[in-house]
Protein backbone atom coordinates (compact mmCIF):
# COMPACT_ATOMS: atom_id res chain seq x y z
CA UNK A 1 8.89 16.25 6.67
CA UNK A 2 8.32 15.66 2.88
CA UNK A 3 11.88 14.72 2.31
CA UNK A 4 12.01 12.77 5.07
CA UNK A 5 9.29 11.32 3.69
CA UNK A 6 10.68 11.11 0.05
CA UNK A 7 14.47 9.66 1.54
CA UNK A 8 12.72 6.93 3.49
CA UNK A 9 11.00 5.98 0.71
CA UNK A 10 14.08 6.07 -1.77
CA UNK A 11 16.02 3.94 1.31
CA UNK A 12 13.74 1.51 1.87
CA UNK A 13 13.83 3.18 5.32
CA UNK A 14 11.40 1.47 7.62
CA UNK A 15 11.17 3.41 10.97
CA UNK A 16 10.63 2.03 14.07
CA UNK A 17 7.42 2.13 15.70
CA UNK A 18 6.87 2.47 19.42
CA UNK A 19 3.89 -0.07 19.25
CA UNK A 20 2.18 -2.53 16.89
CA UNK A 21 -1.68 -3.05 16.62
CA UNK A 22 -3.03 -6.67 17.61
CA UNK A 23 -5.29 -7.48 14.90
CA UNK A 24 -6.07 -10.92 16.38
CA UNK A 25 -9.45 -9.79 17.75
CA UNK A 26 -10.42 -8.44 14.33
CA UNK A 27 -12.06 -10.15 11.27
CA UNK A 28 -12.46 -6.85 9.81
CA UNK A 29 -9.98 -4.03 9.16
CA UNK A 30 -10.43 -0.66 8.20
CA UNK A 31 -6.78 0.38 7.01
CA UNK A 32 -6.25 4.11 6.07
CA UNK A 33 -2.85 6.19 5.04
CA UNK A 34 -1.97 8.95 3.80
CA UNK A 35 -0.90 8.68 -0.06
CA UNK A 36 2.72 9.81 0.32
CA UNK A 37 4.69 10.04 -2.77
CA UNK A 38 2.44 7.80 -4.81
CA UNK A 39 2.35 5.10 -2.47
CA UNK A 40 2.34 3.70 1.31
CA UNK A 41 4.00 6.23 3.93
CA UNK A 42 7.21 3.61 5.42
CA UNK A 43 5.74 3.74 8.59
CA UNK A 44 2.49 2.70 7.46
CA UNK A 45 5.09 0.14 5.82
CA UNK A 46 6.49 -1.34 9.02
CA UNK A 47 3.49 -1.70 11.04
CA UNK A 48 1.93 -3.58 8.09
CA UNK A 49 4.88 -6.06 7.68
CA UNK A 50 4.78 -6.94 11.52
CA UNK A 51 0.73 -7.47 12.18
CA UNK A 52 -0.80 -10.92 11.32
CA UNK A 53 -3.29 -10.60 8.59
CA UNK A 54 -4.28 -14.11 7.94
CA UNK A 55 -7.76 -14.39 7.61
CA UNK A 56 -8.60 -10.78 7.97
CA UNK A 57 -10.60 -8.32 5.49
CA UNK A 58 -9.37 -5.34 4.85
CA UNK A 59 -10.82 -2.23 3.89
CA UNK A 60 -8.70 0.04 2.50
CA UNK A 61 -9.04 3.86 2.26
CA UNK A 62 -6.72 6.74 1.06
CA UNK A 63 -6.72 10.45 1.85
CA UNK A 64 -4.22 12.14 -0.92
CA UNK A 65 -4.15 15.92 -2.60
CA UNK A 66 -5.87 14.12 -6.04
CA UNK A 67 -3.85 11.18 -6.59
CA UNK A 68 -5.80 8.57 -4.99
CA UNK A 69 -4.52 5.31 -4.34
CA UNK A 70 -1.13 5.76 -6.02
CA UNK A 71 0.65 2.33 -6.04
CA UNK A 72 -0.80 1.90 -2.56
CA UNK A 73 -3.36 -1.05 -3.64
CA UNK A 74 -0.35 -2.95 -4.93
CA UNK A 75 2.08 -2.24 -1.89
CA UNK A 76 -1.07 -3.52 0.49
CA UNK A 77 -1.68 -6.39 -1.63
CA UNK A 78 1.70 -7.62 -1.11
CA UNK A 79 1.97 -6.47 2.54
CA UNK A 80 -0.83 -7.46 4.13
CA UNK A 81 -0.51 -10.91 2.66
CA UNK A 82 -3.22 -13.59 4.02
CA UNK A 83 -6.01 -10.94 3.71
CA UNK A 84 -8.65 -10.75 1.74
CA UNK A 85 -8.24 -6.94 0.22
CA UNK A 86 -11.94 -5.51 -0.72
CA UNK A 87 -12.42 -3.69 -3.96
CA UNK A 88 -14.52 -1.22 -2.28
CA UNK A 89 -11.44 1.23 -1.16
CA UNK A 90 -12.01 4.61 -1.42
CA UNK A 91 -9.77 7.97 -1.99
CA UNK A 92 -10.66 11.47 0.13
CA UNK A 93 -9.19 14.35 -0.84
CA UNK A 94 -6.82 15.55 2.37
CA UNK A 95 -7.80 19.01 2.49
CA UNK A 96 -11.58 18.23 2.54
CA UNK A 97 -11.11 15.01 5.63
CA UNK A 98 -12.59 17.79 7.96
CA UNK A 99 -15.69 18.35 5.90
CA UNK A 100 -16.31 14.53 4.82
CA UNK A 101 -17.62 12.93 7.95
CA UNK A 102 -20.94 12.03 5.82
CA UNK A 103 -19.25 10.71 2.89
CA UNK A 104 -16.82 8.58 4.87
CA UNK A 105 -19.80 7.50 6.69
CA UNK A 106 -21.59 6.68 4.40
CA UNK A 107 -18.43 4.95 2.22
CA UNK A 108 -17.80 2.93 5.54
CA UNK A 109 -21.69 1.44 5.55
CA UNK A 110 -21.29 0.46 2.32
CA UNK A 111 -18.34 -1.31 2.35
CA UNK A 112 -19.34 -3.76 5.06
């Protein structure tokens, strides 16, 4: 998976989804990935480039092994083009998702 990963990437691969979100009813959008190699996973990638996001505020947030955002604020910035993109994203470490409920909790209060 992480070279399929890394070759989609390198390709400019963008897979096929089986559906798209509609984001119409939604002023607010909560947007989390996974930070693959430094930046957004290409499927993440191709659902962002067919939704609507005109008008919508999004909230991003990241779960990586320690790098963070990567290049992923500048990929949604250009992506999700139309939104307003909050400065209050936040980064959780993968491995400790399970044990974060209260911290992303308390992150998602916050941000709104």
């Amino acid at each position: 998976m992480i070279y399929e990963a890394k070759e989609e990437l390198e390709q400019g691969i963008r897979p096929e989804l089986k559906a798209y979100p509609d984001l119409s009813p939604y002023d607010t959008v909560f947007l989390g990935f996974p930070n693959w190699w430094n930046t957004l996973p290409m499927p993440v990638v191709s659902c962002l480039e067919r939704c609507d996001w005109h008008g919508k505020w999004v909230l991003p947030f990241v779960t990586s092994g320690g790098g963070g955002f990567g290049d992923g604020i500048q990929a949604l910035q250009k992506l999700c083009n139309g939104a307003v993109l909050s400065e209050n994203g936040s980064a959780f470490l993968g491995h400790q998702v399970e044990t974060s409920r209260e911290a992303i909790m308390t992150w998602a209060k916050a941000a709104l």
